[in-house]
Protein backbone atom coordinates (compact mmCIF):
# COMPACT_ATOMS: atom_id res chain seq x y z
CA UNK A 1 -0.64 -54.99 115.53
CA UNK A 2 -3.02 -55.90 112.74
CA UNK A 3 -2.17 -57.07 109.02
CA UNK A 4 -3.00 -53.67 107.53
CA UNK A 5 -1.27 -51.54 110.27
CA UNK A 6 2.00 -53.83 109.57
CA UNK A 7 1.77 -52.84 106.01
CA UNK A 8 1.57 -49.37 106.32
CA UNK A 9 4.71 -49.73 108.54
CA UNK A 10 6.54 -50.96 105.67
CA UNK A 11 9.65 -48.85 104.88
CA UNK A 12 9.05 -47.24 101.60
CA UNK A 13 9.30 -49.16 97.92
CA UNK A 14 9.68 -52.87 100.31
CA UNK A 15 6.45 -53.69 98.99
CA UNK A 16 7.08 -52.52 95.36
CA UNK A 17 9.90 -54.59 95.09
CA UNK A 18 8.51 -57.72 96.65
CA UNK A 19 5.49 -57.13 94.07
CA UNK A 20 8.16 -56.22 91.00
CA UNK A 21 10.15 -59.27 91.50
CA UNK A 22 6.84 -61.57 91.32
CA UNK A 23 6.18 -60.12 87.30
CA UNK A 24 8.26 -61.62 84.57
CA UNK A 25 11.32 -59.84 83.13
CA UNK A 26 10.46 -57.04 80.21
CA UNK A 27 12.44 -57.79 77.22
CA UNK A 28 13.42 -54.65 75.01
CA UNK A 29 14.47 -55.43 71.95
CA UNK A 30 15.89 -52.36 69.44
CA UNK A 31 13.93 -51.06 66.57
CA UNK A 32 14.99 -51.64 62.50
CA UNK A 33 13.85 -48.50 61.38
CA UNK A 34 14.57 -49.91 57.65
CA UNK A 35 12.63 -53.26 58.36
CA UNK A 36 9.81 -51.69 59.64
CA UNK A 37 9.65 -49.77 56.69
CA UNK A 38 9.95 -52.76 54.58
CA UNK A 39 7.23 -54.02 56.11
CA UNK A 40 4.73 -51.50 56.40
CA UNK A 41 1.83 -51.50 53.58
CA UNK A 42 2.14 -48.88 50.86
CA UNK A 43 -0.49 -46.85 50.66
CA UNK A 44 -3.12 -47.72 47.71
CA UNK A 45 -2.64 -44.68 45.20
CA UNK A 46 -6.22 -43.80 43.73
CA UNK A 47 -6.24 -45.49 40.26
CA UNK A 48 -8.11 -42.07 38.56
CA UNK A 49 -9.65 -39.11 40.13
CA UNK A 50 -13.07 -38.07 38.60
CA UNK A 51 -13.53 -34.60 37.08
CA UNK A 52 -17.06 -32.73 37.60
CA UNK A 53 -18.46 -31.27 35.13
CA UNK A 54 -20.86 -28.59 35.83
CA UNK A 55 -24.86 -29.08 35.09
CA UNK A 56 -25.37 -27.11 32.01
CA UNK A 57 -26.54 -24.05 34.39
CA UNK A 58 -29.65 -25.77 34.88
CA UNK A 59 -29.93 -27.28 31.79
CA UNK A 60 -29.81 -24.36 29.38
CA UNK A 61 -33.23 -23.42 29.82
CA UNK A 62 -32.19 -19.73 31.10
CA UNK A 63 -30.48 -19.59 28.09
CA UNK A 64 -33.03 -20.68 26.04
CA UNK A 65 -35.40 -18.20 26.58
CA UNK A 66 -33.27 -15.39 26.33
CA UNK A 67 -32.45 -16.46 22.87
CA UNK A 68 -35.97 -17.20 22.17
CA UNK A 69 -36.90 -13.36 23.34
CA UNK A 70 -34.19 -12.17 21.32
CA UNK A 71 -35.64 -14.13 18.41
CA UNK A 72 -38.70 -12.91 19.00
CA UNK A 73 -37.39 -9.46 19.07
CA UNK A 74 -35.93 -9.45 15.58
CA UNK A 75 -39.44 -10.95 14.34
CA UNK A 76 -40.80 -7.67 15.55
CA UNK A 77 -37.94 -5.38 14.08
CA UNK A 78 -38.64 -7.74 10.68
CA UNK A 79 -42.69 -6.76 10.72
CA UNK A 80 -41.33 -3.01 11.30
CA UNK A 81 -38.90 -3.32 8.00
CA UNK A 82 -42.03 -3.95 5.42
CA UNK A 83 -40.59 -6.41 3.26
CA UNK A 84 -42.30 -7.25 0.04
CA UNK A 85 -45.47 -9.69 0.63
CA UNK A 86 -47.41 -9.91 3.82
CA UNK A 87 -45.19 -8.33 6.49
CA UNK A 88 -47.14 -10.06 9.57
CA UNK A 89 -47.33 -13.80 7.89
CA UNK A 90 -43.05 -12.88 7.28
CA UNK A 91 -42.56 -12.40 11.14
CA UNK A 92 -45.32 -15.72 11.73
CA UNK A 93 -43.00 -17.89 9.82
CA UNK A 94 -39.91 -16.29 11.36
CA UNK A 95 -41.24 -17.57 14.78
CA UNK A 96 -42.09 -20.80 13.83
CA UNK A 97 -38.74 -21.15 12.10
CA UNK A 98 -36.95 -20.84 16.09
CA UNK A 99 -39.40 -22.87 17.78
CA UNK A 100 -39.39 -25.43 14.51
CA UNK A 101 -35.99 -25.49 13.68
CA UNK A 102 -33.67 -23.73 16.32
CA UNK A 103 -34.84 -24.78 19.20
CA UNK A 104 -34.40 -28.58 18.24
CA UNK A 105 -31.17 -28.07 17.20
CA UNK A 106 -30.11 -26.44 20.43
CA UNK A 107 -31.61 -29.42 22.19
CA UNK A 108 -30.05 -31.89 20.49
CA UNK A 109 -26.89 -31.01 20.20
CA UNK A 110 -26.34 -30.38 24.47
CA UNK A 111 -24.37 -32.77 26.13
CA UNK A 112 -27.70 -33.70 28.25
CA UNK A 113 -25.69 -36.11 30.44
CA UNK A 114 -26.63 -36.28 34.14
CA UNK A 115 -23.36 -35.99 35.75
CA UNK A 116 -19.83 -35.66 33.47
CA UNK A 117 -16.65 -37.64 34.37
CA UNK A 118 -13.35 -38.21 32.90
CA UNK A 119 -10.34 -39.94 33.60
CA UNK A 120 -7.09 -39.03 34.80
CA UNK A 121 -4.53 -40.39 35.46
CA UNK A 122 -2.18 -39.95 38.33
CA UNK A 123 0.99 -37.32 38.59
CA UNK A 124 3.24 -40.70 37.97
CA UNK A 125 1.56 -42.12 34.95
CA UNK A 126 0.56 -45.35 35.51
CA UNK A 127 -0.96 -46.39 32.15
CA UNK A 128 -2.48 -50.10 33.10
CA UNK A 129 -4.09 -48.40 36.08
CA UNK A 130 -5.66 -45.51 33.79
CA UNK A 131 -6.92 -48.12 31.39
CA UNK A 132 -8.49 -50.55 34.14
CA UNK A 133 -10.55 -47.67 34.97
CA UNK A 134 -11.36 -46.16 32.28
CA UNK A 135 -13.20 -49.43 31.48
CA UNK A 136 -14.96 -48.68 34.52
CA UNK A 137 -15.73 -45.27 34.12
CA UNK A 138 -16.89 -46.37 30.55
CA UNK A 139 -19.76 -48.53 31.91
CA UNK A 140 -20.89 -45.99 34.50
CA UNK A 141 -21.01 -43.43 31.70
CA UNK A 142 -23.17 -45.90 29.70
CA UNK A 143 -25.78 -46.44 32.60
CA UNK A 144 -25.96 -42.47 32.53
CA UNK A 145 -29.11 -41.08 31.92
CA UNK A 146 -29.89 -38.01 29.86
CA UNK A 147 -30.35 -34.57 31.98
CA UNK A 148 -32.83 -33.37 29.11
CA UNK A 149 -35.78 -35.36 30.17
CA UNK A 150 -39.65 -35.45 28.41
CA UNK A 151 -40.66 -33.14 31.41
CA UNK A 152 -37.87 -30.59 30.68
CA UNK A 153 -39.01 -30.93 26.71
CA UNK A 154 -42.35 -30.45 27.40
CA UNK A 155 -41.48 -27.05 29.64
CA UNK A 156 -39.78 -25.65 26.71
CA UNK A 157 -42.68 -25.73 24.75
CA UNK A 158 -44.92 -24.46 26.99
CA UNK A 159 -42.28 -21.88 27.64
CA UNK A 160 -41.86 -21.30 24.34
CA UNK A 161 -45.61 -21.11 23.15
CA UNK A 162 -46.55 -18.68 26.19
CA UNK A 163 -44.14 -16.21 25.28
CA UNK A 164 -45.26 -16.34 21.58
CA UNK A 165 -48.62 -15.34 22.25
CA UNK A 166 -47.39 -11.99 22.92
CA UNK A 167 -46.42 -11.92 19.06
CA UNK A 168 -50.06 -13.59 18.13
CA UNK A 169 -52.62 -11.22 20.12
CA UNK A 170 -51.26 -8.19 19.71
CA UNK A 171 -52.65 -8.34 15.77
CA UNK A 172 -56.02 -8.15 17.07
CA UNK A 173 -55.54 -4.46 17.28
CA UNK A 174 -52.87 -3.24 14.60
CA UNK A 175 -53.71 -5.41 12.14
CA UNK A 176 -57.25 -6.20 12.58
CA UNK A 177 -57.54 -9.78 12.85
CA UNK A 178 -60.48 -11.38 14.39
CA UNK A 179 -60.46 -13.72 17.45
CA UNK A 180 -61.09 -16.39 15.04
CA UNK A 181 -58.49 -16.00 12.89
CA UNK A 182 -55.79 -15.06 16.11
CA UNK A 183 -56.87 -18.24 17.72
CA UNK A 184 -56.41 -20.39 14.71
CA UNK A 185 -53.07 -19.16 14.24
CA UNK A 186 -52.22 -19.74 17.93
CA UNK A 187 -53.22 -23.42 18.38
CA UNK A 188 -51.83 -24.09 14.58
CA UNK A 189 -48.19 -23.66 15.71
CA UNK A 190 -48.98 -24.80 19.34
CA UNK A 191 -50.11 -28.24 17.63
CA UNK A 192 -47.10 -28.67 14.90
CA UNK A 193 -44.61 -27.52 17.92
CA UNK A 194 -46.01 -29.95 20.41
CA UNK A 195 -45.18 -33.08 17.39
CA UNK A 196 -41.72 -31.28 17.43
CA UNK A 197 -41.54 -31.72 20.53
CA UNK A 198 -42.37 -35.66 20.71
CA UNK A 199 -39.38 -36.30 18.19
CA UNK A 200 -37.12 -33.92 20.17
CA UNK A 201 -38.41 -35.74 23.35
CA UNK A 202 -37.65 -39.22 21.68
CA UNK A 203 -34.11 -38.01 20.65
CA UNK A 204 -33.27 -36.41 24.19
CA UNK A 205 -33.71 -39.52 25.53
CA UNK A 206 -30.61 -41.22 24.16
CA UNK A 207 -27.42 -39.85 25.04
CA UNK A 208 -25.85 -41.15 21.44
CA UNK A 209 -24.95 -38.81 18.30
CA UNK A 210 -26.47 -41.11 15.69
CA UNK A 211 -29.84 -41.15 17.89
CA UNK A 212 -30.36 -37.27 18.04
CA UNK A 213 -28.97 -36.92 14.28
CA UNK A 214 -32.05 -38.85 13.28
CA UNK A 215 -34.15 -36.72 15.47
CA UNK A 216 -33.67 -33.83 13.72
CA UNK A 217 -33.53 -35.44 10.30
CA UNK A 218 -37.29 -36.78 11.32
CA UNK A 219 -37.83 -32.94 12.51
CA UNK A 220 -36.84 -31.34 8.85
CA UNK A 221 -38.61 -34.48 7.52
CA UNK A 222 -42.03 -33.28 9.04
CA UNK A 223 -41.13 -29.82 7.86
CA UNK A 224 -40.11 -29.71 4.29
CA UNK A 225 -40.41 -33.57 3.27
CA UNK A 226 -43.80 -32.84 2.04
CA UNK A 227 -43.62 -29.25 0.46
CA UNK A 228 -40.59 -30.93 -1.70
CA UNK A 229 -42.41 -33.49 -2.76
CA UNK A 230 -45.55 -31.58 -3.43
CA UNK A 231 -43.12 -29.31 -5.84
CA UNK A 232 -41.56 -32.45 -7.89
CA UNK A 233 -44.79 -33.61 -8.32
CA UNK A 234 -46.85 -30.27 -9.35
CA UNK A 235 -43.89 -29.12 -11.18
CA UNK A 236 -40.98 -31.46 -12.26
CA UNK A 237 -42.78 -34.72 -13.12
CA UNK A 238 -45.37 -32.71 -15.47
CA UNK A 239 -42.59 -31.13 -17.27
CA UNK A 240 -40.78 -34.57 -18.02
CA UNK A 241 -43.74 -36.15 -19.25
CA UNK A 242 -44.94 -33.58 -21.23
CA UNK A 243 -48.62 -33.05 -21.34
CA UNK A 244 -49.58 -34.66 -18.09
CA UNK A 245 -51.65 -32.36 -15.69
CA UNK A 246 -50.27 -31.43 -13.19
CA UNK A 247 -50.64 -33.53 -9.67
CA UNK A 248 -51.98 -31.18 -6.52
CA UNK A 249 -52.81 -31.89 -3.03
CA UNK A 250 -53.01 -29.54 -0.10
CA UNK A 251 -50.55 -30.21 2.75
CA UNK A 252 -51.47 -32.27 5.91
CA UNK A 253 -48.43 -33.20 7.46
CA UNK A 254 -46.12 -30.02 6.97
CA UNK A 255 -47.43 -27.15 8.66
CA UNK A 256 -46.02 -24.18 6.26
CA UNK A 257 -49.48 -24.11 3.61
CA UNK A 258 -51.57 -24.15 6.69
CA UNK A 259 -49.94 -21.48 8.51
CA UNK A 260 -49.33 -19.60 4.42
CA UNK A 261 -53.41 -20.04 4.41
CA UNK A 262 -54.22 -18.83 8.61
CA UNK A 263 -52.12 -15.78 7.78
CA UNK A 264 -53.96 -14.42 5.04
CA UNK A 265 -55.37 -10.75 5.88
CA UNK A 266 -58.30 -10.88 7.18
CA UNK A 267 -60.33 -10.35 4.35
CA UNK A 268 -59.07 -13.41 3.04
CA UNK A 269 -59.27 -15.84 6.29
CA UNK A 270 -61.13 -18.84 6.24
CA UNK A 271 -60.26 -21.43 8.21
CA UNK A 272 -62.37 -23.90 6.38
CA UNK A 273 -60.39 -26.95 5.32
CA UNK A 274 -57.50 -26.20 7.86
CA UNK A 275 -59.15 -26.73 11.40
CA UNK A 276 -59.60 -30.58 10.91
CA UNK A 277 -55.54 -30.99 9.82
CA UNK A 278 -55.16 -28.66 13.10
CA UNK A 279 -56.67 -30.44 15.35
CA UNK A 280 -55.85 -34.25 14.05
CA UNK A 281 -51.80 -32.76 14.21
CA UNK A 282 -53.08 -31.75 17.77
CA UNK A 283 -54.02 -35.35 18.73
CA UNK A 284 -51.45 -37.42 16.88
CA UNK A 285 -48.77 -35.01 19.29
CA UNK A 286 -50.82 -35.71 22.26
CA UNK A 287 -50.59 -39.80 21.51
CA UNK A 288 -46.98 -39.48 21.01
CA UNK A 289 -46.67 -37.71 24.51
CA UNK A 290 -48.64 -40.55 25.43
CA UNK A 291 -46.43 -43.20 24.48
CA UNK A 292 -43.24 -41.11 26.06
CA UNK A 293 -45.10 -41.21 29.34
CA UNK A 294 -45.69 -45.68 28.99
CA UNK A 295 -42.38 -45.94 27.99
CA UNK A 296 -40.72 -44.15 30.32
CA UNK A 297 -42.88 -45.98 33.36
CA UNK A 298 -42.03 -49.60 31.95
């Protein structure tokens, strides 16, 4: 009888034994419940939990445009009304007064950051953990960059100035204005819009109050800093000093005489004098684009 036949002769569970009692004795030892518990690492609570805020629908340019059509809208309804003086030139400076005025102020006032967070804390209150973090949250808020970039800036204007020729053209017919005089009128406010536009690009760019305040302080600056001091010195300083004529100049850097002066009926136009203030506005804005476009490359 061979080896193997001999082992499958085996009476049953001889071998398992034989084979059991070569392996070392198992040891059970009873389970503490309370010290394994003890042991066992707590679970790391988050410190904060960050809250989304939602993109400003896109960045408000939707928006934007509605309330630039609706603007638009009562310019036309205002031209309809026939208010004393030149009812066309009313509605002109009605326009320019949204894209000029409004539409900076709605830019710079947005939020315009990239992605919002806050900080809160957790259902227990731990206060030193909610002020570690906010320290941190702090300095990834400060290494935000502003949603409202020059791209988006420059957009609106082109937005803005396409939809405004359907106020400009128009006048060729009902008011008969020649193609001159239309034109002039059309790359006048493009010009002065697109230097809006720079210093609203400039103050977009910063994500701090005190940066986009002086935006639009340089914005009203451009717009009425010249026209007031035009009327202190053509009316105020001759009437303290008596006798002393009376100093004039025509405006270069405020666009409300040129656009007063393009709006004349067209009996009246001329755009002598005013295309060479147009089209140096025109080039000073393209320059500042310029420099937004360096800067933002470097």
């Amino acid at each position: 009888m061979t080896e193997s036949q001999a082992q499958f002769d085996r009476p049953e569970g001889e071998g398992q034994r034989e084979d059991e009692a070569s392996l070392p004795p198992v040891v059970f030892e009873p389970l503490d419940i309370d010290d394994e518990a003890e042991e066992s690492p707590r679970p790391t609570p988050l410190p904060y939990r960050r809250k989304r805020v939602r993109p400003q629908s896109e960045d408000g340019s939707r928006e934007m445009m509605l309330g630039w059509c609706l603007w638009l809208l009562a310019s036309w309804i205002m031209l309809g009304m026939g208010f004393n003086g030149t009812p066309i030139r009313q509605m002109i400076f009605a326009s320019c007064i949204g894209m000029m005025i409004v539409w900076p102020a709605y830019r710079l006032s947005q939020n315009g950051r990239a992605e919002g967070t806050g900080i809160r804390g957790q259902e227990t209150g731990d206060r030193e953990q909610e002020t570690a973090c906010g320290c941190e949250v702090a300095s990834e808020i400060k290494n935000q960059k502003s949603l409202l970039t020059p791209g988006l800036i420059f957009r609106d204007w082109f937005a803005l100035n396409g939809v405004f020729q359907a106020v400009i053209w128009p006048h060729l017919m009902t008011k008969h204005w020649t193609l001159e005089q239309a034109g002039w009128v059309s790359a006048s406010v493009a010009a002065w819009s697109l230097l809006i536009a720079v210093v609203v690009a400039w103050g977009c760019r910063s994500l701090t109050a005190i940066w986009r305040f002086a935006a639009m302080l340089l914005v009203l600056a451009i717009l009425f800093a010249e026209p007031v001091a035009l009327m202190v010195a053509r009316d105020v300083l001759p009437r303290a000093a008596g006798n002393v004529a009376a100093i004039n100049w025509s405006m270069h850097i405020s666009p409300i005489e040129a656009l007063y002066a393009l709006t004349a009926p067209s009996t009246q136009f001329t755009s002598q004098g005013w295309a060479l203030t147009v089209i140096c506005v025109f080039f000073a804005a393209v320059l500042g684009w310029v420099g937004i476009v360096r800067s933002k490359r470097t």
